[in-house]
Structure formats: C-alpha cells, structure tokens
C-alpha atoms as a PDB file:
ATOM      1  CA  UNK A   1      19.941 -26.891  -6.915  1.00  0.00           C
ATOM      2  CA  UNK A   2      18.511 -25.626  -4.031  1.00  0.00           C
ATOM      3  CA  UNK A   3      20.866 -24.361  -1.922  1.00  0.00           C
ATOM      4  CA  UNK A   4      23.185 -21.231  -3.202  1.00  0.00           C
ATOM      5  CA  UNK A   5      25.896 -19.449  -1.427  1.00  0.00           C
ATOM      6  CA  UNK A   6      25.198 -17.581   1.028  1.00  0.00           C
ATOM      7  CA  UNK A   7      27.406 -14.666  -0.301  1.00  0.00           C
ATOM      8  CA  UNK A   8      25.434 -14.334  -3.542  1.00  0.00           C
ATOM      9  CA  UNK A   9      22.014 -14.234  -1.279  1.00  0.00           C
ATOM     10  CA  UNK A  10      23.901 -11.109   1.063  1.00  0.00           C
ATOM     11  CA  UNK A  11      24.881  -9.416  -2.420  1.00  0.00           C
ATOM     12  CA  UNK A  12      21.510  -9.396  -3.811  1.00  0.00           C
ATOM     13  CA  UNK A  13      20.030  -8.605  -0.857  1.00  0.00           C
ATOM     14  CA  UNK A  14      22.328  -5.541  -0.550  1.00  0.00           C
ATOM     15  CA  UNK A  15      21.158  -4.552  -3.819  1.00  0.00           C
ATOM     16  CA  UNK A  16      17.549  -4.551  -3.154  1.00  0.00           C
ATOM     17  CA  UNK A  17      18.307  -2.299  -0.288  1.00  0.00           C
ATOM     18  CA  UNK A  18      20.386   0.177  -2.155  1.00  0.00           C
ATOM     19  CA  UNK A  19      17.063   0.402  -4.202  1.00  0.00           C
ATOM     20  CA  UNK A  20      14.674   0.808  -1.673  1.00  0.00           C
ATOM     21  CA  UNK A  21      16.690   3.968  -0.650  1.00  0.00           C
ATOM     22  CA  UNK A  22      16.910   5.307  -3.636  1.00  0.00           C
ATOM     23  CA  UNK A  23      12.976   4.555  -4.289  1.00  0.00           C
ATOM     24  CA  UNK A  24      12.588   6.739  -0.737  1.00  0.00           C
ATOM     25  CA  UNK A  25      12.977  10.324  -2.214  1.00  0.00           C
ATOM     26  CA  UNK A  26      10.526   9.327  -5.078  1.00  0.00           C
ATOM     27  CA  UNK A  27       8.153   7.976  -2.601  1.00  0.00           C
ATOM     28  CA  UNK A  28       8.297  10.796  -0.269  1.00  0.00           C
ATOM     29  CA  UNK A  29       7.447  13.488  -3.159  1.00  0.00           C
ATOM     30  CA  UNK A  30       4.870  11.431  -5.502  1.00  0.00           C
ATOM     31  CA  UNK A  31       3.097  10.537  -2.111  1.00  0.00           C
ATOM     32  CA  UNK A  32       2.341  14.212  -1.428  1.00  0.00           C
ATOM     33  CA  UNK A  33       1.899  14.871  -4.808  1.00  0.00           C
ATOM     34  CA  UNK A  34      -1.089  11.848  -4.473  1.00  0.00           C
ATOM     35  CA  UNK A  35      -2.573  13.679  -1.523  1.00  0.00           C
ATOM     36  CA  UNK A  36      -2.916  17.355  -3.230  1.00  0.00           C
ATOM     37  CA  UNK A  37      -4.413  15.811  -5.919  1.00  0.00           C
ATOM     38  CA  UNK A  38      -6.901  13.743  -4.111  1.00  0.00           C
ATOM     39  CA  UNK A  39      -7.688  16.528  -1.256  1.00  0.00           C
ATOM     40  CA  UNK A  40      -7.211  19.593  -3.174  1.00  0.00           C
ATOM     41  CA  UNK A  41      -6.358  19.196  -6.687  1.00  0.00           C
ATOM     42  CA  UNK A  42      -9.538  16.820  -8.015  1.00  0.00           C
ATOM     43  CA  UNK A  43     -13.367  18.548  -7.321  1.00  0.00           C
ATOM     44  CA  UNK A  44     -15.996  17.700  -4.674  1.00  0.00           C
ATOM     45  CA  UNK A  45     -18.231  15.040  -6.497  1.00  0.00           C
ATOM     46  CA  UNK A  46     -22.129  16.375  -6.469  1.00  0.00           C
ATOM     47  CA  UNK A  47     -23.399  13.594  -5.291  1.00  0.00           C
ATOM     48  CA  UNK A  48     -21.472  11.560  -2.586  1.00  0.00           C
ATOM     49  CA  UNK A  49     -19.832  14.506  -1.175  1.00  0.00           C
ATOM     50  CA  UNK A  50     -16.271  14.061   0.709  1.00  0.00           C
ATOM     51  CA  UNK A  51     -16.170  10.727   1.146  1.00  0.00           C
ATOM     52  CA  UNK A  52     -15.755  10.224  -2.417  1.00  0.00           C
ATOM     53  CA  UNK A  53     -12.235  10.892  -2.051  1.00  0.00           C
ATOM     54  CA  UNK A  54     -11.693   7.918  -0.919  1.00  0.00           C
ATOM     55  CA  UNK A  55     -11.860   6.575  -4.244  1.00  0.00           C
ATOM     56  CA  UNK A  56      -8.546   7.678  -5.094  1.00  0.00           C
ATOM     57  CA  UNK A  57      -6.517   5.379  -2.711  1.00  0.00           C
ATOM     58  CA  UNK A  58      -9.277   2.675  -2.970  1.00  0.00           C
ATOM     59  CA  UNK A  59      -8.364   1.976  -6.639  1.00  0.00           C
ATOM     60  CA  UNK A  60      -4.768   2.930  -6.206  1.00  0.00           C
ATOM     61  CA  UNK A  61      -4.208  -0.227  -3.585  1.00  0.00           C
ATOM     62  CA  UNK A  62      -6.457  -2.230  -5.560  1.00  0.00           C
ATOM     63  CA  UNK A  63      -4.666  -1.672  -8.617  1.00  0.00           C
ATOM     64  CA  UNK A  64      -1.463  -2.215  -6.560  1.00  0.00           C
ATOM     65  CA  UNK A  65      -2.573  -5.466  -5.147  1.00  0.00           C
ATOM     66  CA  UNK A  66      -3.458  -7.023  -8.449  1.00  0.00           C
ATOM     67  CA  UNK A  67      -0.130  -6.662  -9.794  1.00  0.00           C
ATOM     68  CA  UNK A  68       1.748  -7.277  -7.297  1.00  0.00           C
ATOM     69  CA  UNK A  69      -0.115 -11.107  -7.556  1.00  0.00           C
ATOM     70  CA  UNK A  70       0.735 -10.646 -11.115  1.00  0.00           C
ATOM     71  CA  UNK A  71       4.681 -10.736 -10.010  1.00  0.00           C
ATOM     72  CA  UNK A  72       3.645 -13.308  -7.674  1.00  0.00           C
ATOM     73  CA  UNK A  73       1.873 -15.342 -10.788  1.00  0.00           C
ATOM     74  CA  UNK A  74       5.052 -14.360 -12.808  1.00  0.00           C
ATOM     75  CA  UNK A  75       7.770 -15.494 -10.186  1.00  0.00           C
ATOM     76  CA  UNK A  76       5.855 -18.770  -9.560  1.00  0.00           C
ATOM     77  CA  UNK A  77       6.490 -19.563 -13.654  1.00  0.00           C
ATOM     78  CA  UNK A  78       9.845 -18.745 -13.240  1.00  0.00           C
ATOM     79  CA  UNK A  79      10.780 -20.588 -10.572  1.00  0.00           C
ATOM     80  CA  UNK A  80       9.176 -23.525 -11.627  1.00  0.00           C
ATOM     81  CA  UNK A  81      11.300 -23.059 -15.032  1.00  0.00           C
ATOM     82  CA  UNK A  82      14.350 -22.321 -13.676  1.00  0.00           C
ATOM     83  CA  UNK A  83      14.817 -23.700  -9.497  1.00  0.00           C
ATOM     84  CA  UNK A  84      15.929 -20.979  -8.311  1.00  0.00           C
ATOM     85  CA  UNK A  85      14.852 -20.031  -5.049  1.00  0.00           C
ATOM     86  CA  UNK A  86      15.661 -16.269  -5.356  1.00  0.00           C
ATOM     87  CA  UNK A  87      12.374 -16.097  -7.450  1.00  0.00           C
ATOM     88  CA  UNK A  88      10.433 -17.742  -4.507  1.00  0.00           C
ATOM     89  CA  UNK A  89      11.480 -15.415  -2.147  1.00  0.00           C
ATOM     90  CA  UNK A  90      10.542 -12.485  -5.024  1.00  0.00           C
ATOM     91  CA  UNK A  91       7.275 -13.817  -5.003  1.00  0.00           C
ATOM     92  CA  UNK A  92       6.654 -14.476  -1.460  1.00  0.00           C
ATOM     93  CA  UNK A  93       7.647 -10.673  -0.764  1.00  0.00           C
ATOM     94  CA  UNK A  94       4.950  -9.614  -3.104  1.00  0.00           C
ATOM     95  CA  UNK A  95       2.000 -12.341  -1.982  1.00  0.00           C
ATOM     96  CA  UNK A  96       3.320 -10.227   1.624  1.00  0.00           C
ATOM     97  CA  UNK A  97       2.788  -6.749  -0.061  1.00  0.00           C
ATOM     98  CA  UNK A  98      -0.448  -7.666  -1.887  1.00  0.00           C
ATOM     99  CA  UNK A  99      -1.952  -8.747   1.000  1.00  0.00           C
ATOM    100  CA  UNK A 100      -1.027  -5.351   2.910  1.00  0.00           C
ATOM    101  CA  UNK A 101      -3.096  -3.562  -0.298  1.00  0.00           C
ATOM    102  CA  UNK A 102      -6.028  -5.701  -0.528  1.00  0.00           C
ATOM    103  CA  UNK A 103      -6.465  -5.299   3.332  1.00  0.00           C
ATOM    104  CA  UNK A 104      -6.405  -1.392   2.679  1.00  0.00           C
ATOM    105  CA  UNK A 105      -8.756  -2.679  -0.057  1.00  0.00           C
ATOM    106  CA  UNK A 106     -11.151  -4.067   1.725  1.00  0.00           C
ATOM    107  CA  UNK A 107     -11.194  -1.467   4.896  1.00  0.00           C
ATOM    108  CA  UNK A 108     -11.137   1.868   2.916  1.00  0.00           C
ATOM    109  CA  UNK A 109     -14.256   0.325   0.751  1.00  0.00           C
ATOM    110  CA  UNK A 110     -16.740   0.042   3.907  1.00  0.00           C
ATOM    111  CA  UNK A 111     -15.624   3.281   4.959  1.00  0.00           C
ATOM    112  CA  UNK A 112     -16.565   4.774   1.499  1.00  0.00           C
ATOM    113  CA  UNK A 113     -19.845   2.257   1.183  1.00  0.00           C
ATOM    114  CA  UNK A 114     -21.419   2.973   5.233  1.00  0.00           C
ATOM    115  CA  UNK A 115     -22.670   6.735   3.753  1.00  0.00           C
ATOM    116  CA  UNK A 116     -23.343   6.136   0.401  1.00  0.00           C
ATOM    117  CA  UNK A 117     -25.171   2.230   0.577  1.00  0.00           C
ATOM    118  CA  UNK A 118     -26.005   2.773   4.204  1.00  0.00           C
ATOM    119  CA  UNK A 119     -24.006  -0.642   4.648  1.00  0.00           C
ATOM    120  CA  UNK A 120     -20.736  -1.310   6.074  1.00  0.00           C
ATOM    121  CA  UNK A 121     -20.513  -4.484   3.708  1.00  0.00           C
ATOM    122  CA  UNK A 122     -23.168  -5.039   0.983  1.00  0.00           C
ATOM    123  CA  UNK A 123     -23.032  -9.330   1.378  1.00  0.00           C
ATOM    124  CA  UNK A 124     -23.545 -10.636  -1.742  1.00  0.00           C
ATOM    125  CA  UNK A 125     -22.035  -8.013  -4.338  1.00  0.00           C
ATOM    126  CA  UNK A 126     -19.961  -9.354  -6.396  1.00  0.00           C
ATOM    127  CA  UNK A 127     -17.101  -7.716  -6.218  1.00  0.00           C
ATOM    128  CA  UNK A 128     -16.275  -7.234  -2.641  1.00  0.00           C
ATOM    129  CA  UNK A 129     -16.581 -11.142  -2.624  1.00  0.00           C
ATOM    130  CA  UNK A 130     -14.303 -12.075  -4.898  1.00  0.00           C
ATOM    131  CA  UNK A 131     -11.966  -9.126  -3.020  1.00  0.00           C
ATOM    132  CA  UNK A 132     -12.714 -11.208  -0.027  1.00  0.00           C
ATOM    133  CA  UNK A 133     -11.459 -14.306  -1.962  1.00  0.00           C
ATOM    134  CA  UNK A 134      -8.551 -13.362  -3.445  1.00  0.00           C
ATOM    135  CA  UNK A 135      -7.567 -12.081  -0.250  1.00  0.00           C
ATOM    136  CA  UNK A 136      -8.120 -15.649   1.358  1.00  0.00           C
ATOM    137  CA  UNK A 137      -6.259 -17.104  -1.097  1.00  0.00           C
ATOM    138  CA  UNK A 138      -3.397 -15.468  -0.393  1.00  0.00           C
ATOM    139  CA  UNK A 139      -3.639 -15.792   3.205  1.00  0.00           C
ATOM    140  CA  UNK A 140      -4.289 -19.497   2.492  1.00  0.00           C
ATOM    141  CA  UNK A 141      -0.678 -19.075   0.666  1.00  0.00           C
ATOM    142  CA  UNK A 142       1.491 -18.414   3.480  1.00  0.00           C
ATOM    143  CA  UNK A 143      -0.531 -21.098   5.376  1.00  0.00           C
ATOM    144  CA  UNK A 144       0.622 -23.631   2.864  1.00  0.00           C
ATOM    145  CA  UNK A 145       4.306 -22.195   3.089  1.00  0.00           C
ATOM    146  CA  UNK A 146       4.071 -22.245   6.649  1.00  0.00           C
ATOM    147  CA  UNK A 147       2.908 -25.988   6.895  1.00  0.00           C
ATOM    148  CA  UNK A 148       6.139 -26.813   4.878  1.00  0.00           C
ATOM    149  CA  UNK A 149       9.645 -27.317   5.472  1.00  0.00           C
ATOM    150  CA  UNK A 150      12.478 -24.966   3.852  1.00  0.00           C
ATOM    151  CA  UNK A 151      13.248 -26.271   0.543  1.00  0.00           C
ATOM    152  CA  UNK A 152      12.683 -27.626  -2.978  1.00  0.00           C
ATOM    153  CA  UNK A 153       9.122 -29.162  -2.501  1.00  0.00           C
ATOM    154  CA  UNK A 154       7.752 -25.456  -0.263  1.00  0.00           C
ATOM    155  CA  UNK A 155       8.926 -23.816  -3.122  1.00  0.00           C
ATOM    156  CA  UNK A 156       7.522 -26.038  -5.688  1.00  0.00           C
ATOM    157  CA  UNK A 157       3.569 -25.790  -4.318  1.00  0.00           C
ATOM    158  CA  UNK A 158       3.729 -22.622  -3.119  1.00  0.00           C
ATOM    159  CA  UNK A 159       4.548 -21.582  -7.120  1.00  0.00           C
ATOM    160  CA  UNK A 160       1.689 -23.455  -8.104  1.00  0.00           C
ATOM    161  CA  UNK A 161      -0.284 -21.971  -5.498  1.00  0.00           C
ATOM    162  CA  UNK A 162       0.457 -18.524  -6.326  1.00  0.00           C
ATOM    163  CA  UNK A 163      -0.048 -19.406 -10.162  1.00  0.00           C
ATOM    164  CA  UNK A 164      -3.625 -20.742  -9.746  1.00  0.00           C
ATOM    165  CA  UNK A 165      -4.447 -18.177  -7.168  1.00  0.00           C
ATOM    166  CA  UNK A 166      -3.801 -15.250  -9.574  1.00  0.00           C
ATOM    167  CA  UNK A 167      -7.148 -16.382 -11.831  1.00  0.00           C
ATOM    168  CA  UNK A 168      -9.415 -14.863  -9.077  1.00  0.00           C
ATOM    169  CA  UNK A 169      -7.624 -11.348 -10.242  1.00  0.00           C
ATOM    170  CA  UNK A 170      -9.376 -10.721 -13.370  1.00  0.00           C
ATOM    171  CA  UNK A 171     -12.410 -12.062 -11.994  1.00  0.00           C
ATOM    172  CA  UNK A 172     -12.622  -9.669  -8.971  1.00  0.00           C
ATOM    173  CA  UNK A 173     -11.814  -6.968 -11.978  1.00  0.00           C
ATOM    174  CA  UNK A 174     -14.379  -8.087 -14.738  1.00  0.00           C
ATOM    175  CA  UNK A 175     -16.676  -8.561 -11.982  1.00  0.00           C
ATOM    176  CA  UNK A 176     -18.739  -5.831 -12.358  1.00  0.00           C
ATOM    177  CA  UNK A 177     -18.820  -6.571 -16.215  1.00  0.00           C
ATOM    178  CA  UNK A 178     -19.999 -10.015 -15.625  1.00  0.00           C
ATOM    179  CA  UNK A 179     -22.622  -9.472 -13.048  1.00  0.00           C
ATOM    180  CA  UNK A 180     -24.735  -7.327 -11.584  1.00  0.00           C
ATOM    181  CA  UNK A 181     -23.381  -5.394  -9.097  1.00  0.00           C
ATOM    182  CA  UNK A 182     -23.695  -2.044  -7.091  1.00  0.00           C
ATOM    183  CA  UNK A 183     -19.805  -0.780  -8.402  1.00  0.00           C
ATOM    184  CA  UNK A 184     -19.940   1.596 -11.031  1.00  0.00           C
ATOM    185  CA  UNK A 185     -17.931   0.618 -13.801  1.00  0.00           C
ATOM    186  CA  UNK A 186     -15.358   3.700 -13.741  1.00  0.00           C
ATOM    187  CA  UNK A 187     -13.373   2.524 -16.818  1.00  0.00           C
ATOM    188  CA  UNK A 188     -15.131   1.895 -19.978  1.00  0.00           C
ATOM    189  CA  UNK A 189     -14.134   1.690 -23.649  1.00  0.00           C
ATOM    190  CA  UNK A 190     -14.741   4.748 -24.182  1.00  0.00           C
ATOM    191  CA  UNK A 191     -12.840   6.683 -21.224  1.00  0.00           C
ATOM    192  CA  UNK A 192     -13.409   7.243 -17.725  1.00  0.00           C
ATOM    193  CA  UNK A 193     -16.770   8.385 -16.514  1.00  0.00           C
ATOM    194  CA  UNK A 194     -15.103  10.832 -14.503  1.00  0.00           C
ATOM    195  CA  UNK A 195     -14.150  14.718 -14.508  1.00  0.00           C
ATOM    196  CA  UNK A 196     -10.616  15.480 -16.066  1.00  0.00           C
ATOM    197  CA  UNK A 197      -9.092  16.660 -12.774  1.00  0.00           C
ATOM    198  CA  UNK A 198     -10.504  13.347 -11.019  1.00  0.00           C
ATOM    199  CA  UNK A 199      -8.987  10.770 -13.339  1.00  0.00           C
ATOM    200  CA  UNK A 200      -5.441  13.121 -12.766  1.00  0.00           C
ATOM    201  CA  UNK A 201      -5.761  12.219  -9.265  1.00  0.00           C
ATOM    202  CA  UNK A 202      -6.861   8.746  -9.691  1.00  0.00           C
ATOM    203  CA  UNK A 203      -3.525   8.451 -12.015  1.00  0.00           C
ATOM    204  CA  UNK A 204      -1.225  10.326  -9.896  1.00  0.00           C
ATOM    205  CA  UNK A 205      -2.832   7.717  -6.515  1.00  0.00           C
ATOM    206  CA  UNK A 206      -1.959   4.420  -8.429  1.00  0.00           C
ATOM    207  CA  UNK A 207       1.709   6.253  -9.389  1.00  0.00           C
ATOM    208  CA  UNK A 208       2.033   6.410  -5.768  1.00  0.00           C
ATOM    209  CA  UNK A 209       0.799   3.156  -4.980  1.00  0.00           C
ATOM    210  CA  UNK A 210       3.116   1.231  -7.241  1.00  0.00           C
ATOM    211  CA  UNK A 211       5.983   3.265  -6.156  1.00  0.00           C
ATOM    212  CA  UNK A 212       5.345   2.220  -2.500  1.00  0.00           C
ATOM    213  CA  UNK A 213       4.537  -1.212  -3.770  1.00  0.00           C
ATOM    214  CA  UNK A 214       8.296  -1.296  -5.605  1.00  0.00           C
ATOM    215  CA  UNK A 215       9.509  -0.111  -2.399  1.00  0.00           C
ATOM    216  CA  UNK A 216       8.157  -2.499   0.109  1.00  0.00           C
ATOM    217  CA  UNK A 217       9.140  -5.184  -2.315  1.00  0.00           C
ATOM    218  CA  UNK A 218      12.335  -4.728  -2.224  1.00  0.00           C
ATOM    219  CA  UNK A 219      12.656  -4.074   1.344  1.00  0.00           C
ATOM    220  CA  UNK A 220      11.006  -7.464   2.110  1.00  0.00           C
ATOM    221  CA  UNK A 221      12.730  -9.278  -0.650  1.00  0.00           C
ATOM    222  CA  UNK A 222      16.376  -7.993   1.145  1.00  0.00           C
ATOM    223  CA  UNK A 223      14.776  -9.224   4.321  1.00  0.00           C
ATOM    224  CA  UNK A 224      14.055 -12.945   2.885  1.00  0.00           C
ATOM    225  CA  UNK A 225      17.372 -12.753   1.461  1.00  0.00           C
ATOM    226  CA  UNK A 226      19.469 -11.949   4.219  1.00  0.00           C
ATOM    227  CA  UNK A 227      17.151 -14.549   6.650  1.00  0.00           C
ATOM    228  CA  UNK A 228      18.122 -17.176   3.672  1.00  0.00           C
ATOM    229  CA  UNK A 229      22.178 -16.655   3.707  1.00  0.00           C
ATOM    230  CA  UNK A 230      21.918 -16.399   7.576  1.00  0.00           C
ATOM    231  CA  UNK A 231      20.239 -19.845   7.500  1.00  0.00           C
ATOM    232  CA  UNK A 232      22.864 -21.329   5.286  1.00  0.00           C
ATOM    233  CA  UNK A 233      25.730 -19.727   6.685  1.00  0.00           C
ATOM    234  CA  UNK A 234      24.352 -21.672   9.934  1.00  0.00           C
ATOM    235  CA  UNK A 235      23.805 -25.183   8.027  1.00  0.00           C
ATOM    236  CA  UNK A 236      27.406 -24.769   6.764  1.00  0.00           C
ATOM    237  CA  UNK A 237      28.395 -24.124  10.356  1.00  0.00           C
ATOM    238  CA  UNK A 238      26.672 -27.488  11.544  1.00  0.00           C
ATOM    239  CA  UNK A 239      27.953 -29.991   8.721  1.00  0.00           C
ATOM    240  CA  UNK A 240      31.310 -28.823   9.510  1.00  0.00           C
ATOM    241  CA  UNK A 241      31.020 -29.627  12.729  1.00  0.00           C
ATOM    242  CA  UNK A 242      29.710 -32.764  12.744  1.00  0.00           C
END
C-alpha cells in the first residue's frame, strides 16, 4: 500500500536526522584528517607535480558516487519486492548525492587533465565517457520522476530505472581494463602502483568521502520524509473535508 501514516514518515525522518548529527563530529575530523594527508602527509609525485593531488578527492567522489548508485540499484530491488515507498525515497536521496559526486567527478578531472594531457576533456577516452553517461543517466532519472505523478507507478519505473542504470557503473570502472585509454590503471592485482604514503591518503580521501556521502544521505532522506508526511497530513486534511 502506498500511502503510510504520516507519523511513521515524521519518526523516521527524525531518526535520520539524529544521525546526520551524530555523523557531523566524524565528518568534521576525518575531513581534515583527508586534507593533511593529501596536502602534507602523501609526497610530491616526480612527474605531474602538484596537481597530482588532485587525485586523492578525484577517486574519493568517484568511489563515492558508484556506491551510492549501488544503494540506489539496491533500494530499487527492494522496493520493487516489498512496496514500500520509504525505500524510494532512500534511493532517490542517493541518485541526489551521486549526482553531487560524479559532478565533482567530472570537474576535478579536467582540472587535473588541462596540465598533464594539455586538454581540458580528452573526447573520446573511454572513461570520462562513460563518466559522462552514467551521469546522464541519472539526470535522465529525476527527469522520469519528475514527468510522473506521486505514487505507486513513479515509484515503480523510477526502481527500474535506477536498477538498469547502475550497469554503466562497472563499465565506467573496468573501462580502462577493457579499452584503451589514457587512465592509468591505479589498482591492479597485484597492489597499487603507488608510494605507501599515497595509497594512505587515497584511503583516508574515500573514508572521508563515504562519511560525507552517509551524511548527506540521511539529511536528504529526512528531507523526502518529512515533504512525504507533510503531503499526507494535507490529503488527510482534504478528504475530510470534502
């Protein structure tokens, strides 16, 4: 059934926010922990210089972005399972959150490409466009949703959108496996092609990543929430008074 009370929506929403509070202290010292690490901690690479750095928050959003259309992916299955619309709001808030990241994504890689390619955007490279896919796709998402009334059948496509739309993931992530490309492959089977002290930062950049991702989540998730018991409070409102 569709519609729930509006008091259980306000309750869980409530909840979310008590843990996006409590995720604020943890965010706050794991974020500066991420900078050191990037701008002090991890050395100068030989080759690119400075800009390298940018690496570190690079790969932490992307890494961020693909799971949070993972939980997207995962709340689509679930909802289609069990109807309940808690689980599309869950996975709307994340499609919202991964876009944020792949954006970040996709403008801190032409920063870090301009002096080492000489291109703002190397146009045909595999990987940036599936990037530039999957971020369509999940634009494309909240068209759909958008071109939808509230209810059962939004829900409905908008979980099989979100299902089918998580396949580009591990194709923008294998795509450098797959194809020729200019992205070095960082991760291989046997390790990281990197110094100690760089993959420590890379680590300690996606630990901060996920940790804002958790937070935003559940800050956006409350928000859906709370907009969702408003909305029924105010249908409740209307059939009584007709």
């Amino acid at each position: 059934m569709w519609l729930e009370s509006s008091d259980r929506f306000q309750r869980t929403a409530d909840r979310y926010l008590r843990w996006t509070a409590w995720l604020l202290v943890p965010l706050y010292v794991v974020g500066v922990v991420a900078l050191w690490a990037a701008f002090l901690h991890a050395p100068t690479e030989r080759v690119m210089g400075e800009v390298q750095r940018i690496f570190y928050f690079h790969v932490g959003s992307a890494w961020t972005a693909f799971f949070a259309f993972f939980v997207v992916f995962v709340a689509g299955i679930i909802y289609l399972w069990r109807r309940s619309p808690f689980w599309d709001e869950l996975g709307a808030a994340s499609a919202e959150v991964g876009i944020i990241f792949t954006t970040i994504v996709l403008t801190t890689g032409p920063i870090w490409a301009k002096p080492i390619w000489n291109t703002w955007w190397p146009w045909g490279d595999p990987r940036v466009t599936t990037t530039l896919v999957l971020w369509l796709i999940y634009v494309a998402y909240f068209a759909l949703r958008s071109s939808l009334p509230e209810g059962e059948k939004r829900a409905r496509f908008a979980a099989v959108f979100g299902i089918i739309g998580f396949i580009d993931v591990p194709i923008v992530f294998l795509s450098v496996r797959w194809w020729r490309t200019i992205h070095p492959v960082v991760i291989t089977r046997t390790g990281a092609s990197l110094e100690p002290e760089m993959v420590q930062a890379m680590l300690i950049a996606v630990a901060a990543f996920t940790v804002l991702y958790f937070t935003l989540l559940f800050l956006r998730t409350a928000m859906r929430l709370q907009q969702t018991a408003t909305e029924e409070m105010a249908q409740a409102v209307r059939e009584r008074s007709e």
